[in-house]
N, C-alpha and C. Protein backbone atom coordinates (compact mmCIF):
# COMPACT_ATOMS: atom_id res chain seq x y z
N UNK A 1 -6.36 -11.28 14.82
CA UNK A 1 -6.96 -10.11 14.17
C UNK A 1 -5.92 -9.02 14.01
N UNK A 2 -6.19 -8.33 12.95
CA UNK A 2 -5.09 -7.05 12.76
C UNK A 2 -5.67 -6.18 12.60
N UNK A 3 -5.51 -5.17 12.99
CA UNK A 3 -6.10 -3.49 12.63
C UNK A 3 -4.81 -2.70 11.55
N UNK A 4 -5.67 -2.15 10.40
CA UNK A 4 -4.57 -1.29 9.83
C UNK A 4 -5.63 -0.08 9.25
N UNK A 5 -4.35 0.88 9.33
CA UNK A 5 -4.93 2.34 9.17
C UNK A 5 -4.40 2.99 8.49
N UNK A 6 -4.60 3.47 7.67
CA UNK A 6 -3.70 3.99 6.61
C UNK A 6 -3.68 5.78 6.60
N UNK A 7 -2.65 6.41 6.40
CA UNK A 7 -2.37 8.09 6.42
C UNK A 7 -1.74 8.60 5.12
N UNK A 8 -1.66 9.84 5.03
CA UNK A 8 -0.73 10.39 4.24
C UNK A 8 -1.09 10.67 3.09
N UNK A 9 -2.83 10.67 2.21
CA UNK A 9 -3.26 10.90 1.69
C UNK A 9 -3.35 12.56 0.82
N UNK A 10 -3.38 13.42 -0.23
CA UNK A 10 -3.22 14.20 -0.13
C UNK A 10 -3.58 14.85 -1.32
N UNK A 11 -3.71 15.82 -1.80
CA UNK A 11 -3.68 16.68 -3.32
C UNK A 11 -2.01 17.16 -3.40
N UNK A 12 -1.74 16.53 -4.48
CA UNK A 12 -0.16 17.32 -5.07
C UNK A 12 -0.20 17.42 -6.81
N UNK A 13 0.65 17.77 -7.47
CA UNK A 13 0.64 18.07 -8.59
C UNK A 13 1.61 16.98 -8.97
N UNK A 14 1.80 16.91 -10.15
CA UNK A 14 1.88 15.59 -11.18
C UNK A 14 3.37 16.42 -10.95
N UNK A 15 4.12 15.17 -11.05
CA UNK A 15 5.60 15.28 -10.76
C UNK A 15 6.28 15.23 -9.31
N UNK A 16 5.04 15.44 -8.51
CA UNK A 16 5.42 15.37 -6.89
C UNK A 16 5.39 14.33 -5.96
N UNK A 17 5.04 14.05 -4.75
CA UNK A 17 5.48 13.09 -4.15
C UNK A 17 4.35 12.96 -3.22
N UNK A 18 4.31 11.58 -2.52
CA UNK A 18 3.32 11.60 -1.37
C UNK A 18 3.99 10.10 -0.63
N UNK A 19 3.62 10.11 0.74
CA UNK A 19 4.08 8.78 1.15
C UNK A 19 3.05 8.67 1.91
N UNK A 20 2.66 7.57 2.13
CA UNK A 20 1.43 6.96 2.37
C UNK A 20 1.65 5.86 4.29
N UNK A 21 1.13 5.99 4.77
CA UNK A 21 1.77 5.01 5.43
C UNK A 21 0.10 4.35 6.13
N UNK A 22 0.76 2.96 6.54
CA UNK A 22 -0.05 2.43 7.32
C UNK A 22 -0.14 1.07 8.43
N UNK A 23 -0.60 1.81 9.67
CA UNK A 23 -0.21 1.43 10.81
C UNK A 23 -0.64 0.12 11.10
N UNK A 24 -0.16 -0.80 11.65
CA UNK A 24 -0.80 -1.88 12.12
C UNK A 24 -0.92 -2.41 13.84
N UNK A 25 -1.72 -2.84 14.14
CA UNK A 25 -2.03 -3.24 15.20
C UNK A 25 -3.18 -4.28 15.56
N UNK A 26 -2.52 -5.17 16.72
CA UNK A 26 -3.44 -6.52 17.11
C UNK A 26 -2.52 -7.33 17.09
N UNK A 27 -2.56 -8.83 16.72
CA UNK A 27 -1.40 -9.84 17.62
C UNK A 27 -0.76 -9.69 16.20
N UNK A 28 0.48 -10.72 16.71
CA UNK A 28 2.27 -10.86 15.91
C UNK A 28 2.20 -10.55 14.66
N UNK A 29 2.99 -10.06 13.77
CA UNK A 29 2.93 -9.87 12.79
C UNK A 29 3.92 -10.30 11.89
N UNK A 30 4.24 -11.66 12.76
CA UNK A 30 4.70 -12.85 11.90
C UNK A 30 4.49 -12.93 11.39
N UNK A 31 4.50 -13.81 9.77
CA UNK A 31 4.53 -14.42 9.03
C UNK A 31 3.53 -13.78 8.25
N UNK A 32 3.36 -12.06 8.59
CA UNK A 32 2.30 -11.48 7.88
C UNK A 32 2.92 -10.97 6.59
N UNK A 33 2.26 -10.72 5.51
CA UNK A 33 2.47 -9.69 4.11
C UNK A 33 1.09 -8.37 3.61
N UNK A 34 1.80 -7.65 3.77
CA UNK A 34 0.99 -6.77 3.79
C UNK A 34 1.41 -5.88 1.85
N UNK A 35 0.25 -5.42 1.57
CA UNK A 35 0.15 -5.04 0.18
C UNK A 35 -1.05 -3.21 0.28
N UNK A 36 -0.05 -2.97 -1.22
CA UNK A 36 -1.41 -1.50 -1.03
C UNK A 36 -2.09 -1.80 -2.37
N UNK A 37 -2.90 -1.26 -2.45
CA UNK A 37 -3.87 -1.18 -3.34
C UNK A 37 -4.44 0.12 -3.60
N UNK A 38 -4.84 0.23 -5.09
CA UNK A 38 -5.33 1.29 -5.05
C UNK A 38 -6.63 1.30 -6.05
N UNK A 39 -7.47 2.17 -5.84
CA UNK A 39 -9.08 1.70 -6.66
C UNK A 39 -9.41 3.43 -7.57
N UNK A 40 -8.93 3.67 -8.49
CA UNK A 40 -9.77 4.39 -9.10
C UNK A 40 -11.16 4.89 -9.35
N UNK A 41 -11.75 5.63 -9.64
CA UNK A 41 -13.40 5.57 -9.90
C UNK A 41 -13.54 4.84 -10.82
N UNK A 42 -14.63 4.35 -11.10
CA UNK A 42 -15.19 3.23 -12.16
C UNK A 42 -14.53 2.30 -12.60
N UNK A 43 -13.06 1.69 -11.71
CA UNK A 43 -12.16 0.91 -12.14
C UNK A 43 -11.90 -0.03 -10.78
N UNK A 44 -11.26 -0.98 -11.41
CA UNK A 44 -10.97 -2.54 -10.24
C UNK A 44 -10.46 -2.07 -9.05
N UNK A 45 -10.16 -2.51 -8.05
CA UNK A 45 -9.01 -2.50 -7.06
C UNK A 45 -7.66 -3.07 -7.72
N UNK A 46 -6.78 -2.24 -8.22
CA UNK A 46 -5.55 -3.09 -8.22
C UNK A 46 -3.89 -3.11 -7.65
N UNK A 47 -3.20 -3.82 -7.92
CA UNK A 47 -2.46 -4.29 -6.69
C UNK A 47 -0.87 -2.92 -7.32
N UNK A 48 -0.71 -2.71 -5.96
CA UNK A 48 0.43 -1.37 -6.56
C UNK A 48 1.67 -2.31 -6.02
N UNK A 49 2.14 -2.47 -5.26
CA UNK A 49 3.31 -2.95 -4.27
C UNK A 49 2.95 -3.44 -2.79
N UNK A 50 3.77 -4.77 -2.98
CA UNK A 50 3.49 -5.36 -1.00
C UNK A 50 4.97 -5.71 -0.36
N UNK A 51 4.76 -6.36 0.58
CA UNK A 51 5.87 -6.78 1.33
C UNK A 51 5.60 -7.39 2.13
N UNK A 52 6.85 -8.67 2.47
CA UNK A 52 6.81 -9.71 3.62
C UNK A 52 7.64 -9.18 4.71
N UNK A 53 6.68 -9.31 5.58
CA UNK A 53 7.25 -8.28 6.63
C UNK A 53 8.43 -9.03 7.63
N UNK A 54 8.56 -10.39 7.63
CA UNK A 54 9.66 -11.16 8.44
C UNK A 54 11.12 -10.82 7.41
N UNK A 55 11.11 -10.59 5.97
CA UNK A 55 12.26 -10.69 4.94
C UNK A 55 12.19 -9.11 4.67
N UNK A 56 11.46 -8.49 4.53
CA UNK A 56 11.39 -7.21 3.96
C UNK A 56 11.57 -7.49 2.15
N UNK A 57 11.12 -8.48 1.97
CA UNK A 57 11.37 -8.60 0.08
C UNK A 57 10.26 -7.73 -0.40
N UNK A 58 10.23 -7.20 -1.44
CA UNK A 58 9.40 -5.99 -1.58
C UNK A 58 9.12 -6.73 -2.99
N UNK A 59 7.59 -6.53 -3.69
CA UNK A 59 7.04 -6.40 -5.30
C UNK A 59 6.58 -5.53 -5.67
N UNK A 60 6.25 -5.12 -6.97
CA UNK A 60 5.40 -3.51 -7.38
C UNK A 60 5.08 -4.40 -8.68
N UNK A 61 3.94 -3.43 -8.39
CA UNK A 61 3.02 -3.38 -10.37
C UNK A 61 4.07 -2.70 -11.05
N UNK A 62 4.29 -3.27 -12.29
CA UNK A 62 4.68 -2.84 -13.68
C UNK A 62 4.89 -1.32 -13.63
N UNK A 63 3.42 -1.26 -13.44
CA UNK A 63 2.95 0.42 -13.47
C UNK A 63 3.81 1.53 -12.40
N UNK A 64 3.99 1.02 -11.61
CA UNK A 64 4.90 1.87 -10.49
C UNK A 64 6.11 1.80 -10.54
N UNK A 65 6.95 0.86 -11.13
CA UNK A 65 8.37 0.44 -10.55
C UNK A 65 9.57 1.18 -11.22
N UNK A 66 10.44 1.46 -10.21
CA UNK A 66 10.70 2.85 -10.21
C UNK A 66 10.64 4.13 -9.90
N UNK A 67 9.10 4.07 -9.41
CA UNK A 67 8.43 5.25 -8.78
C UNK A 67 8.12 5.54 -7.66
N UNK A 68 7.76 4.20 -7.21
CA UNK A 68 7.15 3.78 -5.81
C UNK A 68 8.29 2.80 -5.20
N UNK A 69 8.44 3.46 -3.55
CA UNK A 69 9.02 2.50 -2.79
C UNK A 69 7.72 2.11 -1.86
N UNK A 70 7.93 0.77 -1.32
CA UNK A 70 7.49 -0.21 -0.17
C UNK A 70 8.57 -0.33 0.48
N UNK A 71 7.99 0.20 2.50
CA UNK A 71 9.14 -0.42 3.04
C UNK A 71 8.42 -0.63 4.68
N UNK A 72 9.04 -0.80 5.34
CA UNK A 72 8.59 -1.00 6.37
C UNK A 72 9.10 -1.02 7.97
N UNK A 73 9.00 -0.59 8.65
CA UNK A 73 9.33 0.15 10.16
C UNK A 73 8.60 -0.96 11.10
N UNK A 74 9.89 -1.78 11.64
CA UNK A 74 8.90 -3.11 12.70
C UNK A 74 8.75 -2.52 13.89
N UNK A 75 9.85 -1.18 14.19
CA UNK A 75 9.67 -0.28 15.55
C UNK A 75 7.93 -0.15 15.77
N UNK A 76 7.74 0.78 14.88
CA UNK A 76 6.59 1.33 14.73
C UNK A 76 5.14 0.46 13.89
N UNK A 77 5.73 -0.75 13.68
CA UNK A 77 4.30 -1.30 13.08
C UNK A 77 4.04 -1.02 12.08
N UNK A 78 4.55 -0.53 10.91
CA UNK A 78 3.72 0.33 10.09
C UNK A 78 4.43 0.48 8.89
N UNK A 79 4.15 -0.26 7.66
CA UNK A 79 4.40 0.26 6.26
C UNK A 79 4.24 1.37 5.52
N UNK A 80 5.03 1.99 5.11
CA UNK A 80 4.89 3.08 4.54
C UNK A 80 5.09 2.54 2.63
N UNK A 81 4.44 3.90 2.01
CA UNK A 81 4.37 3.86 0.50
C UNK A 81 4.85 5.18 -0.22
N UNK A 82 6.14 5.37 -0.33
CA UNK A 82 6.30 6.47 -0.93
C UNK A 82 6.58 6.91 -2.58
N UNK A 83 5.86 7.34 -3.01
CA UNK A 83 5.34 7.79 -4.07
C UNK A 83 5.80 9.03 -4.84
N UNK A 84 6.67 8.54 -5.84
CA UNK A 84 7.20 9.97 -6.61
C UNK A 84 7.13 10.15 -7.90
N UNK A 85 7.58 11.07 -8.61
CA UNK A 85 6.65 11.29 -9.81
C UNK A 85 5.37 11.17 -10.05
N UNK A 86 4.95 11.47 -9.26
CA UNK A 86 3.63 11.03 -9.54
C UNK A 86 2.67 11.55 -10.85
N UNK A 87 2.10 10.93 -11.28
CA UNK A 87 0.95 11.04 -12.29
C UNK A 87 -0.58 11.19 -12.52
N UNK A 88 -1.17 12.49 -13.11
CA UNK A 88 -3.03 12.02 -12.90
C UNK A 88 -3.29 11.14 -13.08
N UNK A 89 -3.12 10.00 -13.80
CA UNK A 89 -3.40 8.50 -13.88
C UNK A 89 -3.42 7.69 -12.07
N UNK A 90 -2.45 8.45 -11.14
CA UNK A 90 -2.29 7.83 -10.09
C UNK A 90 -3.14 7.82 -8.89
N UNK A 91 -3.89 9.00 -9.66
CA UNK A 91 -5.10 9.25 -8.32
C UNK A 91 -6.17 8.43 -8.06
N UNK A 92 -6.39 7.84 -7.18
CA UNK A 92 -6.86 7.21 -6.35
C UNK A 92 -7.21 6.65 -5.06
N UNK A 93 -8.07 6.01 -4.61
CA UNK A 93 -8.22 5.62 -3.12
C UNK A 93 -7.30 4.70 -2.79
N UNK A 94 -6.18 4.45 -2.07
CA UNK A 94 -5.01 3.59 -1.45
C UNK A 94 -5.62 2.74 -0.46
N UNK A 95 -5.33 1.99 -0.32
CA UNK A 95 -5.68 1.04 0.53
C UNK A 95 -4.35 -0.11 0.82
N UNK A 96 -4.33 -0.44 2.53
CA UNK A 96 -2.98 -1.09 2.36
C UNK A 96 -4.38 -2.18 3.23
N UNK A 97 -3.14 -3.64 2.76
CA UNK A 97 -4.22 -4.97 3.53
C UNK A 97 -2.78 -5.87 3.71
N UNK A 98 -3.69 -7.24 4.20
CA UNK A 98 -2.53 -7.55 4.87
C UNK A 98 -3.51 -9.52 4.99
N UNK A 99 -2.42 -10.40 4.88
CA UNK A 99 -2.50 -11.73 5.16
C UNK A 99 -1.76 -12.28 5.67
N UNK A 100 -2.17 -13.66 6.19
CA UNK A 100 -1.09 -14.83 6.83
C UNK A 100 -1.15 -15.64 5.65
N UNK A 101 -1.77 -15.88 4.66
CA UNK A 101 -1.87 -16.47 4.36
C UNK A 101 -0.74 -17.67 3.18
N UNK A 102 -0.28 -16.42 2.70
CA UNK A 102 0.64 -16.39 1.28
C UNK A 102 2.11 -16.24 2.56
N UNK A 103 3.37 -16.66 1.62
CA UNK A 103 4.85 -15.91 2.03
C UNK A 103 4.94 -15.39 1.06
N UNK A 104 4.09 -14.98 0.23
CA UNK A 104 4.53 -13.22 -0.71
C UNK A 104 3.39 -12.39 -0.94
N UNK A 105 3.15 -10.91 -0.60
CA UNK A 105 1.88 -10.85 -1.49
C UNK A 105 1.22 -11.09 -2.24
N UNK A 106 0.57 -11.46 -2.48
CA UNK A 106 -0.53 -12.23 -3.44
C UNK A 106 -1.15 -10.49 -4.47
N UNK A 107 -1.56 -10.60 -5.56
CA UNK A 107 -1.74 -9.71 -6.18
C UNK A 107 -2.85 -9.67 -6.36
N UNK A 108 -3.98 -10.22 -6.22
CA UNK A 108 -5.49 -10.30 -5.86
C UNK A 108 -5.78 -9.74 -4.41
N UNK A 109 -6.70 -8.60 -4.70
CA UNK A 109 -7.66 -8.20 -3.73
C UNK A 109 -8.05 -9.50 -3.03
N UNK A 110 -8.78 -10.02 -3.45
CA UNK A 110 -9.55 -11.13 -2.85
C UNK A 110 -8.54 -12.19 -1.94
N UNK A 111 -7.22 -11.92 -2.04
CA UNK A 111 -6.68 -12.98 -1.30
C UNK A 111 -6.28 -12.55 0.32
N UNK A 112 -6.60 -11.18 0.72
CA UNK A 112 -6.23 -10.19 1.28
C UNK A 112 -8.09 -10.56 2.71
N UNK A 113 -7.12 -10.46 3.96
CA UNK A 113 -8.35 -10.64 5.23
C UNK A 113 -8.28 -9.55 5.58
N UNK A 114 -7.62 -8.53 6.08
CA UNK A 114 -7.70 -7.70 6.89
C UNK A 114 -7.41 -6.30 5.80
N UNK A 115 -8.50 -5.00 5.46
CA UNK A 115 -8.15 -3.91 5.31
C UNK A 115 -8.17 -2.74 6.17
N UNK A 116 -7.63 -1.73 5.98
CA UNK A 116 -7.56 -0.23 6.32
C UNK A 116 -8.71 0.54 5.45
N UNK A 117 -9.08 1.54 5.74
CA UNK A 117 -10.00 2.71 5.41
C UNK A 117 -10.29 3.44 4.08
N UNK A 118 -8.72 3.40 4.10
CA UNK A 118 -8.41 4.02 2.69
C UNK A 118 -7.88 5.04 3.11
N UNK A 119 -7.13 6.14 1.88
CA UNK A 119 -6.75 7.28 1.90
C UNK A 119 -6.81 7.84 0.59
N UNK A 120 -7.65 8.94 0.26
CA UNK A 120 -7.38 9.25 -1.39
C UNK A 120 -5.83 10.06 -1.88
N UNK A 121 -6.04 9.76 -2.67
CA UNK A 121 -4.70 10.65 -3.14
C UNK A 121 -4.84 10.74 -4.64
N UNK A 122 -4.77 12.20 -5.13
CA UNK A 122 -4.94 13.20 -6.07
C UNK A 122 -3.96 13.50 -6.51
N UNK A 123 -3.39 13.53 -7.94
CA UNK A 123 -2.78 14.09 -8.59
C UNK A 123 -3.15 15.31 -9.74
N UNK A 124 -2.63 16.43 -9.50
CA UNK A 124 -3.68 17.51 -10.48
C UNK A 124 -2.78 17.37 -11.70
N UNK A 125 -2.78 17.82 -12.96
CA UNK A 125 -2.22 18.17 -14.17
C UNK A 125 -1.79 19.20 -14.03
C-alpha cells in the first residue's frame, strides 16, 4: 500500500509559478511510477507529467513541455511538480498517483492504484 499527499496548491497570476509536491509513504517504492494529473471543471482527468522513480526518466503532456518540470527527492519520498508560466487554461485540481504496475507512466487515469487528495491550483488573467 502507498499513501500520497499532495501540497503546494495555490492562486498566482498567469505568467507565474507554483510547485506542487507530493509525499509518499507505506512500503518500497521500488519499481514504483508515479504521475500528476490534473482535472478541470466539466473536463476529464488528464495526464500532465510522471516519472519512474528507480531511473528518474521523466514524460509530460504536449501541453506542458517546457513549462513543467517532474522530479523527484528519494531522501524525502516525495515528487515534486514545478510549474512555470503558467496559464488560465492551467487551473485545476492536481492530483499525483502512483503504480507498480507499468516501468513508465502510463497516461490513463485508470491505470493508476493509489491517489492523493488533490490540490487546486488557480491561475488568474
Amino acid at each position: 500500500q502507498v499513501q500520497l499527499v499532495e501540497s503546494g496548491g495555490g492562486l498566482v497570476q498567469a505568467g507565474g509559478s507554483l510547485r506542487l509536491s507530493c509525499a509518499a509513504s507505506g512500503r518500497t517504492f521500488a519499481n514504483l511510477v508515479v504521475g500528476w494529473f490534473r482535472q478541470a471543471p466539466g473536463k476529464d482527468r488528464e495526464f500532465v507529467a510522471g516519472i519512474t522513480w528507480s531511473t528518474g526518466n521523466t514524460y509530460y503532456a504536449d501541453s506542458v513541455k517546457g513549462r513543467f518540470t517532474i522530479s523527484r527527492d528519494n531522501a524525502k519520498s516525495t515528487v515534486y511538480l514545478q510549474m512555470n508560466s503558467l496559464k488560465p487554461e492551467d487551473t485545476a485540481v492536481h492530483y499525483c498517483a502512483a503504480t507498480r504496475r507499468w516501468s513508465r507512466p502510463p497516461r490513463s487515469p485508470g491505470e493508476y492504484d493509489y491517489w492523493g487528495q488533490g490540490t487546486q491550483g488557480t491561475v488568474s488573467s
